[in-house]
PDB file of N, CA and C in Angstrom:
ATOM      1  N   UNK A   1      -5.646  -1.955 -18.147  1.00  0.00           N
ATOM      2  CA  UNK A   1      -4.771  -0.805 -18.296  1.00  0.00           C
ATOM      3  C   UNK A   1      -3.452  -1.299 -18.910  1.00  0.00           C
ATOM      4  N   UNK A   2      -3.008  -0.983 -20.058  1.00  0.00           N
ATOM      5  CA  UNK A   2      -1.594  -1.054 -20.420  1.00  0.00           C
ATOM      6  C   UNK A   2      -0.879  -0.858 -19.871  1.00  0.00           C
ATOM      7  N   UNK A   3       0.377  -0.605 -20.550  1.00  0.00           N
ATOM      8  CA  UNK A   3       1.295  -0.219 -19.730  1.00  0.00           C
ATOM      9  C   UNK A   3       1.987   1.182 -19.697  1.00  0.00           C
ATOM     10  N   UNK A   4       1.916   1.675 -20.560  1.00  0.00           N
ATOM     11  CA  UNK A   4       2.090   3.302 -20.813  1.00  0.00           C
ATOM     12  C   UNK A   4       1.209   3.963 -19.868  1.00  0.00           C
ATOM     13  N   UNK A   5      -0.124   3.827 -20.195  1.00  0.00           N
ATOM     14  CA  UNK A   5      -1.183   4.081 -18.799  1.00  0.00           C
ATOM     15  C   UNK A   5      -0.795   3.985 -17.757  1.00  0.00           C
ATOM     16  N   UNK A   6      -0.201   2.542 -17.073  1.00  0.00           N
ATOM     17  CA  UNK A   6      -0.031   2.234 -15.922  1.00  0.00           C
ATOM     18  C   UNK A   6       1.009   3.383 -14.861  1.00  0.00           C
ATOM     19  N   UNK A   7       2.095   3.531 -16.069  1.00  0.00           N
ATOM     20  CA  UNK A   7       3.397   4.461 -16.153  1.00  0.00           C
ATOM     21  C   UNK A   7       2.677   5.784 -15.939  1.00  0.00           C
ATOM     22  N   UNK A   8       1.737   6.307 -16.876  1.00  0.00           N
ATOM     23  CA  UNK A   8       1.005   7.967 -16.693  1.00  0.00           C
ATOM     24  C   UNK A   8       0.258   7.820 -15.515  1.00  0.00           C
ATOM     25  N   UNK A   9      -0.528   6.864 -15.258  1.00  0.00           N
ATOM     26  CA  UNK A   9      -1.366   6.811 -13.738  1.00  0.00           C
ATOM     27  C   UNK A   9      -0.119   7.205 -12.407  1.00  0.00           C
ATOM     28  N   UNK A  10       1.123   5.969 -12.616  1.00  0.00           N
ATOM     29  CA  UNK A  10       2.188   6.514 -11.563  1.00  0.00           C
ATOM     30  C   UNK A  10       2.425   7.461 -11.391  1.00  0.00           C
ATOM     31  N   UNK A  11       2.994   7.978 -12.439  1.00  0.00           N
ATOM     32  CA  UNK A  11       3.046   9.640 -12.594  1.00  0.00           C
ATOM     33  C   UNK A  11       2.222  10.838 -11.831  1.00  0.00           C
ATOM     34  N   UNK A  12       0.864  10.336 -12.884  1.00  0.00           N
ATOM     35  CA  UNK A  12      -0.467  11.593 -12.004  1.00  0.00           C
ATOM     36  C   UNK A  12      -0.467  11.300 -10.355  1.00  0.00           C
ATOM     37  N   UNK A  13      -0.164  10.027 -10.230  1.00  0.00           N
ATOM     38  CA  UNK A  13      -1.099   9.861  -8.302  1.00  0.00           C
ATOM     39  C   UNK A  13       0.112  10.561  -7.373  1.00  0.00           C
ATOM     40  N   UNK A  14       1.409   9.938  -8.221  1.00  0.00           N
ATOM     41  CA  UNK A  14       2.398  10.237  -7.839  1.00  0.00           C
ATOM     42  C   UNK A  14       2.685  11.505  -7.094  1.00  0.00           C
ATOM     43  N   UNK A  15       2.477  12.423  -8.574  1.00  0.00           N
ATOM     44  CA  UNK A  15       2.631  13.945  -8.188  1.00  0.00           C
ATOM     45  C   UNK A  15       1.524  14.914  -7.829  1.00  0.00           C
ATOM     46  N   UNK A  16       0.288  14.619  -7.346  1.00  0.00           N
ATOM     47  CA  UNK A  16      -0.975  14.719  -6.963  1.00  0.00           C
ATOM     48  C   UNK A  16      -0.432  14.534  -5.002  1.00  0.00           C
ATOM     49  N   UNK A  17      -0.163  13.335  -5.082  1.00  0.00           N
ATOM     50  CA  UNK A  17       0.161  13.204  -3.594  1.00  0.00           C
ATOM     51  C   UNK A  17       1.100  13.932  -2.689  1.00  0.00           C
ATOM     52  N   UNK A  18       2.239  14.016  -3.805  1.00  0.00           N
ATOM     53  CA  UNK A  18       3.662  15.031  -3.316  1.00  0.00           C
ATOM     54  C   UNK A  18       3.018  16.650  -2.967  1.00  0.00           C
ATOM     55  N   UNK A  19       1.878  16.971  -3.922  1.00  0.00           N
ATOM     56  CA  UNK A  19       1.470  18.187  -3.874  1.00  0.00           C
ATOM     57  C   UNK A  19       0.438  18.296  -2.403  1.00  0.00           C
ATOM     58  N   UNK A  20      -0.160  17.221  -2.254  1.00  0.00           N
ATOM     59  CA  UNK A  20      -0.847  17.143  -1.039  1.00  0.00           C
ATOM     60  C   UNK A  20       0.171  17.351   0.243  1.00  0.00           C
ATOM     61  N   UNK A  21       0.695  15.998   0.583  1.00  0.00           N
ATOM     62  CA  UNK A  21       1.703  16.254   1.438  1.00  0.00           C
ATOM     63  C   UNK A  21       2.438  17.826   1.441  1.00  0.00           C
ATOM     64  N   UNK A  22       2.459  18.639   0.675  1.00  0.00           N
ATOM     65  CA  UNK A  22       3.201  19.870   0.698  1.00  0.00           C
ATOM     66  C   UNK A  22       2.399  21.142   1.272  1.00  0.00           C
ATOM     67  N   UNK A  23       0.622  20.533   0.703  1.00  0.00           N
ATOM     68  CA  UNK A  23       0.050  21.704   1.469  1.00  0.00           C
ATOM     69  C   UNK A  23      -0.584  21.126   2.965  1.00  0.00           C
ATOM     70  N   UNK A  24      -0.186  19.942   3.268  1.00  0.00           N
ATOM     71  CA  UNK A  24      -0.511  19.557   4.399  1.00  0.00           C
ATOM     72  C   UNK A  24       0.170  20.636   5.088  1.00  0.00           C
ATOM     73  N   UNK A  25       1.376  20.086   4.774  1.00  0.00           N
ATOM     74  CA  UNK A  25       2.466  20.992   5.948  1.00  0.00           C
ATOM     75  C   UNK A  25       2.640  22.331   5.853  1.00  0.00           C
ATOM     76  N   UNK A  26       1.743  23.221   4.834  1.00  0.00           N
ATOM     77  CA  UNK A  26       1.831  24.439   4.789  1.00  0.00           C
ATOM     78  C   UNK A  26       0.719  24.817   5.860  1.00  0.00           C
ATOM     79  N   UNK A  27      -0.050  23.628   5.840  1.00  0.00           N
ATOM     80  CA  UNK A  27      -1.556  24.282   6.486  1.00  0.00           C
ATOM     81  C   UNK A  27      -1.207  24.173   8.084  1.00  0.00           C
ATOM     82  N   UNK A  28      -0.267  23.299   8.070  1.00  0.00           N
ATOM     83  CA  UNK A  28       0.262  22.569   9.836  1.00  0.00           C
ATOM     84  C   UNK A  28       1.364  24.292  10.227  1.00  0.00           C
ATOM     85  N   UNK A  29       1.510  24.558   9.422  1.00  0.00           N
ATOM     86  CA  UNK A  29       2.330  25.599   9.734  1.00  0.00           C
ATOM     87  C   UNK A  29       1.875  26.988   9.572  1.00  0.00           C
ATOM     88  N   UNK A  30       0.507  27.157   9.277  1.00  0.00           N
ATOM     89  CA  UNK A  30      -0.476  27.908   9.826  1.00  0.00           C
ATOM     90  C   UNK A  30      -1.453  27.390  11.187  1.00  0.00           C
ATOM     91  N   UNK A  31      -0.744  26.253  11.552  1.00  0.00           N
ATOM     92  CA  UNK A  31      -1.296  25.434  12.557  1.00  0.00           C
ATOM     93  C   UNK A  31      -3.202  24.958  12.364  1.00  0.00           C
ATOM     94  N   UNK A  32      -3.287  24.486  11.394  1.00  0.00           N
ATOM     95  CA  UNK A  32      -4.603  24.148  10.691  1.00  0.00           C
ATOM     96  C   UNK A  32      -4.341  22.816  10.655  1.00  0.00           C
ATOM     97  N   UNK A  33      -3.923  21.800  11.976  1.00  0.00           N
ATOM     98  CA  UNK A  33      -4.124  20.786  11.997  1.00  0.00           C
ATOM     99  C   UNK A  33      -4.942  19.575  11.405  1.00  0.00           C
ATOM    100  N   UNK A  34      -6.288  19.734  11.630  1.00  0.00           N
ATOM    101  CA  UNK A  34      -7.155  19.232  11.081  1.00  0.00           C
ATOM    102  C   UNK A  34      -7.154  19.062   9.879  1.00  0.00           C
ATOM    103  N   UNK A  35      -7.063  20.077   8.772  1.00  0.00           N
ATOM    104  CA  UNK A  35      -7.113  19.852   7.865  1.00  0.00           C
ATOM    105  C   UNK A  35      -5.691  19.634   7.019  1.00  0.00           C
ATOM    106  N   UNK A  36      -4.550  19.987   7.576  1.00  0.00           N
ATOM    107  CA  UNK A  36      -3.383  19.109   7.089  1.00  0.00           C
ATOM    108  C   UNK A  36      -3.394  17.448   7.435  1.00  0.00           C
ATOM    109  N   UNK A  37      -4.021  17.298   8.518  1.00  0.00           N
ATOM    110  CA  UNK A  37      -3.738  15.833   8.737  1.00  0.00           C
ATOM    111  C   UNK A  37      -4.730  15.470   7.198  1.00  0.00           C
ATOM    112  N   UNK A  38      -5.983  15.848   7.466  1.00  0.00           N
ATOM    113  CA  UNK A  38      -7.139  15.358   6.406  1.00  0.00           C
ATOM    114  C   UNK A  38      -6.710  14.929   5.028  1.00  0.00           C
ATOM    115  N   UNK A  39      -5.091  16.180   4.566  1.00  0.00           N
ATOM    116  CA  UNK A  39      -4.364  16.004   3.292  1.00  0.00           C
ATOM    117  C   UNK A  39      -3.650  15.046   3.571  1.00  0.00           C
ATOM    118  N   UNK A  40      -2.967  14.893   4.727  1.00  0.00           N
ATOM    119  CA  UNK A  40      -1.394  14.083   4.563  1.00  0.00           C
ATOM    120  C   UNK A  40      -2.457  12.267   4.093  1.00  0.00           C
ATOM    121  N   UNK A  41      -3.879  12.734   4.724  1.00  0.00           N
ATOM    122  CA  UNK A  41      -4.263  10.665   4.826  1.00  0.00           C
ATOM    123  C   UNK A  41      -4.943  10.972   3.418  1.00  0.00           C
ATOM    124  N   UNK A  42      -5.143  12.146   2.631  1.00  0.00           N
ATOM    125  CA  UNK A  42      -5.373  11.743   1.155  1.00  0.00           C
ATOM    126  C   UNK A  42      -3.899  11.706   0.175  1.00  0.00           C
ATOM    127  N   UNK A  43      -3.012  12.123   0.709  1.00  0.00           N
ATOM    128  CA  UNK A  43      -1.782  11.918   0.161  1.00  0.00           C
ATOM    129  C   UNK A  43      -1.152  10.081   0.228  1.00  0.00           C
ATOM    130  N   UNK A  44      -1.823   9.576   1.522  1.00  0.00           N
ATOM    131  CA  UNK A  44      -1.086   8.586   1.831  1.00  0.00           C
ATOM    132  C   UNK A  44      -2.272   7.751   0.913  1.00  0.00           C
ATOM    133  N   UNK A  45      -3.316   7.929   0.902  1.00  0.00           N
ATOM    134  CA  UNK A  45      -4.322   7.244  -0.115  1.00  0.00           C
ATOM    135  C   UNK A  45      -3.740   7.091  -1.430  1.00  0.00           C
ATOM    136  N   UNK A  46      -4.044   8.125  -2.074  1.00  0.00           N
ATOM    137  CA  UNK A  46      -2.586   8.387  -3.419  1.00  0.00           C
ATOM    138  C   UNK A  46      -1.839   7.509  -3.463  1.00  0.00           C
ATOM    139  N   UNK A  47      -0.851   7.443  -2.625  1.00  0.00           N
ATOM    140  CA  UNK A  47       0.396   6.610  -2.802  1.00  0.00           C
ATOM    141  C   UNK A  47      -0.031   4.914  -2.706  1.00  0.00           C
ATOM    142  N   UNK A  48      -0.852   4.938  -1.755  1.00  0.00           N
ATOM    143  CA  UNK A  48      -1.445   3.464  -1.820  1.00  0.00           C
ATOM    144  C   UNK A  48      -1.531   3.078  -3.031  1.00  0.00           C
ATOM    145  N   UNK A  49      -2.634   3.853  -3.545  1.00  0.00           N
ATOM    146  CA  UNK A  49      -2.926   3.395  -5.079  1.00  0.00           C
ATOM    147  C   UNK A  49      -1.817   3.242  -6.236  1.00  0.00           C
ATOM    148  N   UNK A  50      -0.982   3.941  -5.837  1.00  0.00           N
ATOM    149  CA  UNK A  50       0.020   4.427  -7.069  1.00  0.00           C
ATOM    150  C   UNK A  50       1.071   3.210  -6.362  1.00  0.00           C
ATOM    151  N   UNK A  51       1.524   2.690  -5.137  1.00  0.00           N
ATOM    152  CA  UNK A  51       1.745   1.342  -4.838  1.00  0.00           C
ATOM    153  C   UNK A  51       1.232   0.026  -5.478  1.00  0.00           C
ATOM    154  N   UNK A  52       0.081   0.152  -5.465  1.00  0.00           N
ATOM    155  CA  UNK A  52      -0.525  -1.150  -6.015  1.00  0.00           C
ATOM    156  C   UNK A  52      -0.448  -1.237  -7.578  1.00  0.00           C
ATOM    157  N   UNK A  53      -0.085  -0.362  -7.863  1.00  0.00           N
ATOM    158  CA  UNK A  53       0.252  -0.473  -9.911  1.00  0.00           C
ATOM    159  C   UNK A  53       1.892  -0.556  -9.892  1.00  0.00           C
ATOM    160  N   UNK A  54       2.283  -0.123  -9.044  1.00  0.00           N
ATOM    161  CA  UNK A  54       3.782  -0.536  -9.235  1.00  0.00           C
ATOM    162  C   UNK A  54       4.060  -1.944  -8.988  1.00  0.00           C
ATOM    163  N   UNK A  55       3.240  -2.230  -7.560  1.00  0.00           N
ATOM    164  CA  UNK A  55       2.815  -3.658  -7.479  1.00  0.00           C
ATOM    165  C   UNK A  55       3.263  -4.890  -8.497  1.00  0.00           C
ATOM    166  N   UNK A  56       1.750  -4.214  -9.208  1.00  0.00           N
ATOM    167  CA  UNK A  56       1.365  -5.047 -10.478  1.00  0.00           C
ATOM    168  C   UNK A  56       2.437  -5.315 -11.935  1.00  0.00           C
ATOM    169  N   UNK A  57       3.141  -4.089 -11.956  1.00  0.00           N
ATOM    170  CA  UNK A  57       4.219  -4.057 -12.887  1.00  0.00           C
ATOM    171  C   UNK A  57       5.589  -4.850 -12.365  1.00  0.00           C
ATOM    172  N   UNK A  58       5.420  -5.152 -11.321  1.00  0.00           N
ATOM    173  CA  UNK A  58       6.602  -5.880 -10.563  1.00  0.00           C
ATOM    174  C   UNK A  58       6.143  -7.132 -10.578  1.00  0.00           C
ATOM    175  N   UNK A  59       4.900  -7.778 -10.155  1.00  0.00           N
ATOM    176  CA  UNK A  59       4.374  -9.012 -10.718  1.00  0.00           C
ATOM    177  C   UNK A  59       4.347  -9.691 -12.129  1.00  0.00           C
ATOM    178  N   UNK A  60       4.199  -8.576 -12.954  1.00  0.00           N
ATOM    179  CA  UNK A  60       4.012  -8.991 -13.930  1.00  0.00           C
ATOM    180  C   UNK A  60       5.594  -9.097 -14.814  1.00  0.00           C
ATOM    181  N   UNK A  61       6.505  -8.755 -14.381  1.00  0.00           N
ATOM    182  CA  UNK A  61       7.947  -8.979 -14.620  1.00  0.00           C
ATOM    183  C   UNK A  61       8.206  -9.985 -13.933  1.00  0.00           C
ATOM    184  N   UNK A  62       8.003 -10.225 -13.015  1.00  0.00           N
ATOM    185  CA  UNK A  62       8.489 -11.677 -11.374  1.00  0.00           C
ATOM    186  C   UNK A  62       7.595 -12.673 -12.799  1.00  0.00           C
ATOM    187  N   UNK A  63       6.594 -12.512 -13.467  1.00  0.00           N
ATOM    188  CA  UNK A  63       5.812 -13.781 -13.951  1.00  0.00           C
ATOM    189  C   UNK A  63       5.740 -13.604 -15.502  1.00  0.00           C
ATOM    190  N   UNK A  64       7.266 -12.925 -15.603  1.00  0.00           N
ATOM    191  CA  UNK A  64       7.600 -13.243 -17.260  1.00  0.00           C
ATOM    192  C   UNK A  64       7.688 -12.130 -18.430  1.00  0.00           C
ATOM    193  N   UNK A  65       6.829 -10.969 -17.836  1.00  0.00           N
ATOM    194  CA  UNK A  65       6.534 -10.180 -18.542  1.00  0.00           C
ATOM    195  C   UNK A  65       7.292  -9.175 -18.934  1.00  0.00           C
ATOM    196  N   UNK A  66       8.247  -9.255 -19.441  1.00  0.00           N
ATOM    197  CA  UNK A  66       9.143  -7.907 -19.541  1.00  0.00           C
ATOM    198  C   UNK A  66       8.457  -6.990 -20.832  1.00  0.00           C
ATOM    199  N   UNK A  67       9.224  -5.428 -19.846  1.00  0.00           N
ATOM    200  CA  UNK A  67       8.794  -4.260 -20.502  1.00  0.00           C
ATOM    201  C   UNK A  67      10.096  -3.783 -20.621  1.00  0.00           C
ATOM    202  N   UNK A  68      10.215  -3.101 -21.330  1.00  0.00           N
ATOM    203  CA  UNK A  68      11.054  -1.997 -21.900  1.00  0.00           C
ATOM    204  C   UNK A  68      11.244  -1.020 -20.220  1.00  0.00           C
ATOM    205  N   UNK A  69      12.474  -0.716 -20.395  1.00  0.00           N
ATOM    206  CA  UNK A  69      12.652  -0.057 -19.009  1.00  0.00           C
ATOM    207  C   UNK A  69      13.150   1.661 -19.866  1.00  0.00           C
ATOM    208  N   UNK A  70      12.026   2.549 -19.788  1.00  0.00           N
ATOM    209  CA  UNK A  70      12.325   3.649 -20.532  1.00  0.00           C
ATOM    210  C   UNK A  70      12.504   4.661 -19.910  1.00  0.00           C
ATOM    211  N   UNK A  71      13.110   6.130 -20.324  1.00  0.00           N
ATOM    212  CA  UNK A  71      12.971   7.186 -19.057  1.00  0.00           C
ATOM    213  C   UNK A  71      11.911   7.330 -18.324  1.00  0.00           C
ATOM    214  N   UNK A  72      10.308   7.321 -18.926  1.00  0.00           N
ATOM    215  CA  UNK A  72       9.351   7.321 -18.693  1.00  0.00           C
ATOM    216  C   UNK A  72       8.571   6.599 -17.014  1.00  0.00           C
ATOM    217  N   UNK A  73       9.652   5.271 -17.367  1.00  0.00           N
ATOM    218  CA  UNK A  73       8.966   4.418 -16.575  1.00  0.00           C
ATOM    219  C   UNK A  73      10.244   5.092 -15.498  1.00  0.00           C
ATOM    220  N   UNK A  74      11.331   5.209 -16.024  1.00  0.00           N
ATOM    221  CA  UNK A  74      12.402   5.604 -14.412  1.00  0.00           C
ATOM    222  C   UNK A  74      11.370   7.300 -13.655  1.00  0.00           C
ATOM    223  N   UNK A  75      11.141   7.866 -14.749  1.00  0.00           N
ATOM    224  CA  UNK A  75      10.440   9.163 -14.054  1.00  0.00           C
ATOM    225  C   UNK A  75       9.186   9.335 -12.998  1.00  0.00           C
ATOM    226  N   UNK A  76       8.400   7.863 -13.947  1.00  0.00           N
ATOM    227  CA  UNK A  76       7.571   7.490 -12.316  1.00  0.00           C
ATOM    228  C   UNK A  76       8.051   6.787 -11.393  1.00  0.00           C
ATOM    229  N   UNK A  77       9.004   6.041 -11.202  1.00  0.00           N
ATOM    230  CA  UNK A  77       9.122   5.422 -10.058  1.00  0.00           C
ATOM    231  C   UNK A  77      10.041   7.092  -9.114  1.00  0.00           C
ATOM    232  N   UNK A  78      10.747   7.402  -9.799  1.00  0.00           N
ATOM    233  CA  UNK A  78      11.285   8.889  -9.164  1.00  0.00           C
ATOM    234  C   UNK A  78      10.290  10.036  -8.567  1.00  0.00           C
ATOM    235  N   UNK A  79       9.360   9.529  -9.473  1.00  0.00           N
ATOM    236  CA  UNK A  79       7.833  10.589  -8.623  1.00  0.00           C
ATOM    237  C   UNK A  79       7.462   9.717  -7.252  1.00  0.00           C
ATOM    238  N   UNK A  80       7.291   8.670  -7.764  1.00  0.00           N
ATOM    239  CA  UNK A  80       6.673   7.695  -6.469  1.00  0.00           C
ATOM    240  C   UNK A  80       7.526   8.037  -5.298  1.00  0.00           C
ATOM    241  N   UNK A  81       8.659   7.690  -5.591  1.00  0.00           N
ATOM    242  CA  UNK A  81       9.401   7.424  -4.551  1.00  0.00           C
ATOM    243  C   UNK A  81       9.557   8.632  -3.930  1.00  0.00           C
ATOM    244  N   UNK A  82       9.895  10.215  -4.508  1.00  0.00           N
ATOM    245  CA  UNK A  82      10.297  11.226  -4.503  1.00  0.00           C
ATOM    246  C   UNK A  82       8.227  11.481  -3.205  1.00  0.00           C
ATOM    247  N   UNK A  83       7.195  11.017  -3.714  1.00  0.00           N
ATOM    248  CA  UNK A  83       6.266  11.278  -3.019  1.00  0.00           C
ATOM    249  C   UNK A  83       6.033  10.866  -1.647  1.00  0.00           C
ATOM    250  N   UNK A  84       6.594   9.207  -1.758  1.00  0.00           N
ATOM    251  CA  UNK A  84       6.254   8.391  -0.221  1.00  0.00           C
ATOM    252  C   UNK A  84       7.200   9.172   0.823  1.00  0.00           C
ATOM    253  N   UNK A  85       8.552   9.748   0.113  1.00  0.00           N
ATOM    254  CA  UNK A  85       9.689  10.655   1.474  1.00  0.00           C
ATOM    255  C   UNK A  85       9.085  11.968   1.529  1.00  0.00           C
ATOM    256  N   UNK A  86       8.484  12.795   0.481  1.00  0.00           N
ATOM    257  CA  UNK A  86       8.368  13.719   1.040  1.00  0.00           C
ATOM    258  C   UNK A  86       6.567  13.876   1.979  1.00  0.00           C
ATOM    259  N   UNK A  87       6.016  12.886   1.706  1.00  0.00           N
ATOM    260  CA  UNK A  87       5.042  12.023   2.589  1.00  0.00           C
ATOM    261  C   UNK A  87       5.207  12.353   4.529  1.00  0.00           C
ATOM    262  N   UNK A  88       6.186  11.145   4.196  1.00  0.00           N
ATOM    263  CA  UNK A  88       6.487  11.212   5.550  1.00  0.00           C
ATOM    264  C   UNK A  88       7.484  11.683   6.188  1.00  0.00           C
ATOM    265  N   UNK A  89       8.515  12.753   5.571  1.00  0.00           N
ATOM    266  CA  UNK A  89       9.000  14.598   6.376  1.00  0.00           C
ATOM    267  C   UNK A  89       7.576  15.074   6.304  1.00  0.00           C
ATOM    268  N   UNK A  90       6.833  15.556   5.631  1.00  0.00           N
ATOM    269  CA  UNK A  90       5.773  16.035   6.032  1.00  0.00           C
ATOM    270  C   UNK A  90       4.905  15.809   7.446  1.00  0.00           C
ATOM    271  N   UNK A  91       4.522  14.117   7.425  1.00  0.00           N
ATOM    272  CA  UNK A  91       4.070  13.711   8.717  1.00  0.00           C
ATOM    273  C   UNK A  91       5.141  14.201  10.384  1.00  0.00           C
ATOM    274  N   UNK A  92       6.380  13.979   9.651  1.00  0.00           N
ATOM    275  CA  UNK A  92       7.567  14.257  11.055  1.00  0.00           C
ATOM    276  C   UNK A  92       7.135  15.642  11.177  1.00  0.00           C
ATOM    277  N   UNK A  93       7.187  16.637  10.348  1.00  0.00           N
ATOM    278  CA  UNK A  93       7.297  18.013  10.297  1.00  0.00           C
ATOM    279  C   UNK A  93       6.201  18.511  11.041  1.00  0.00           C
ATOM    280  N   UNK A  94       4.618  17.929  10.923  1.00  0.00           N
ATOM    281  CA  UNK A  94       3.887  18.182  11.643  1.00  0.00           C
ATOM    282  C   UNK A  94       3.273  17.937  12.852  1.00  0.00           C
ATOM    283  N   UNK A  95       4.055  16.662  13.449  1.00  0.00           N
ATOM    284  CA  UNK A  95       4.450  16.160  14.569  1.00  0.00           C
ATOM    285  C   UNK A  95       4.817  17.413  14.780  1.00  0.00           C
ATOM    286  N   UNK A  96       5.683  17.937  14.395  1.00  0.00           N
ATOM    287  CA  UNK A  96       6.895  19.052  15.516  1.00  0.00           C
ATOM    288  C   UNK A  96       6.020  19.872  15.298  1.00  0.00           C
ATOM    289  N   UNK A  97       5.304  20.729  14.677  1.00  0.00           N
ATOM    290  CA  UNK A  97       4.999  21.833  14.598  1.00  0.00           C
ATOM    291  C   UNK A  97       3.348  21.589  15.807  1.00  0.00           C
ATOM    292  N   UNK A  98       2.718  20.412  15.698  1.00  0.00           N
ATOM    293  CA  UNK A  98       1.872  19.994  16.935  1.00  0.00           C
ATOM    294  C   UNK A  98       2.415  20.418  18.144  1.00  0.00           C
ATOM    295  N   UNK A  99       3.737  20.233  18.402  1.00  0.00           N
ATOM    296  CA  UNK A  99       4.708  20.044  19.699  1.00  0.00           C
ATOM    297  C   UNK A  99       4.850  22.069  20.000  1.00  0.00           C
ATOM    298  N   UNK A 100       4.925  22.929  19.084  1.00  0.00           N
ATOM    299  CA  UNK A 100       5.161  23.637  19.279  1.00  0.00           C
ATOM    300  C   UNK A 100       4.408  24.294  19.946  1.00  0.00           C
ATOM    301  N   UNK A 101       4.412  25.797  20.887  1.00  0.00           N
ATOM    302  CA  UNK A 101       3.371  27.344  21.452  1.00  0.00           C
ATOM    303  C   UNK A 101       2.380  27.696  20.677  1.00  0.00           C
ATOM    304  N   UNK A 102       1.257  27.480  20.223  1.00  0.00           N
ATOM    305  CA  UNK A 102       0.523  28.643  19.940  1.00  0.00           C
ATOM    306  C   UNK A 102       1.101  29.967  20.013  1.00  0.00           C
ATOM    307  N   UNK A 103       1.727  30.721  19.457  1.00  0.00           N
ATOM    308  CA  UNK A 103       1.189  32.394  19.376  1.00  0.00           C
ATOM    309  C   UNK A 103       0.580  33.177  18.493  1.00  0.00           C
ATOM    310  N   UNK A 104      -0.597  32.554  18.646  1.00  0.00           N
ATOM    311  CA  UNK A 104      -1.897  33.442  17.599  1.00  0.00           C
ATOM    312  C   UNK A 104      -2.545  34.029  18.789  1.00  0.00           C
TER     313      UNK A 104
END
């Protein structure tokens, strides 16, 4: 995988995951536990992956390789990062909403 790729892969898992995490907690707040948790651990999958290419682009600079540092590449790490927090408010959020009454 190049590196433009590497940058569009960040991107897609990136904002794939943020979107997960978001309907986790929509579904936790219809109290559909089960299947928000089911999103938040494919959201956290996502990010794994989209970790391990950032990883690799950080290795491969630590071992010489410089790239061009372009908006492109700042826009995925801003997805990434912007995904792993709203990740885990999501996980806090549904903690609390677990904690809450049933009134259905």
């Amino acid at each position: 995988m190049d590196y433009l790729e590497k940058i569009m892969t960040l991107i897609a898992m990136s904002g794939s995951a943020r979107s997960k995490a978001m309907e986790a907690l929509m579904l936790a707040k219809q109290n559909e536990m089960v299947s928000a948790g089911e999103l938040l651990d494919a959201a956290a999958t996502e990010i794994r992956s989209a970790h391990k290419i950032q990883t690799q682009l950080i290795q491969e600079e630590a071992g010489g390789t410089r790239q061009d540092i372009t908006l492109l590449m700042i826009h995925a790490q801003d997805h990434l990062m912007n995904a792993m927090t709203v990740k885990d408010m999501a996980k806090e959020f549904i903690s609390l909403y677990e904690r809450l009454p049933q009134t259905n």
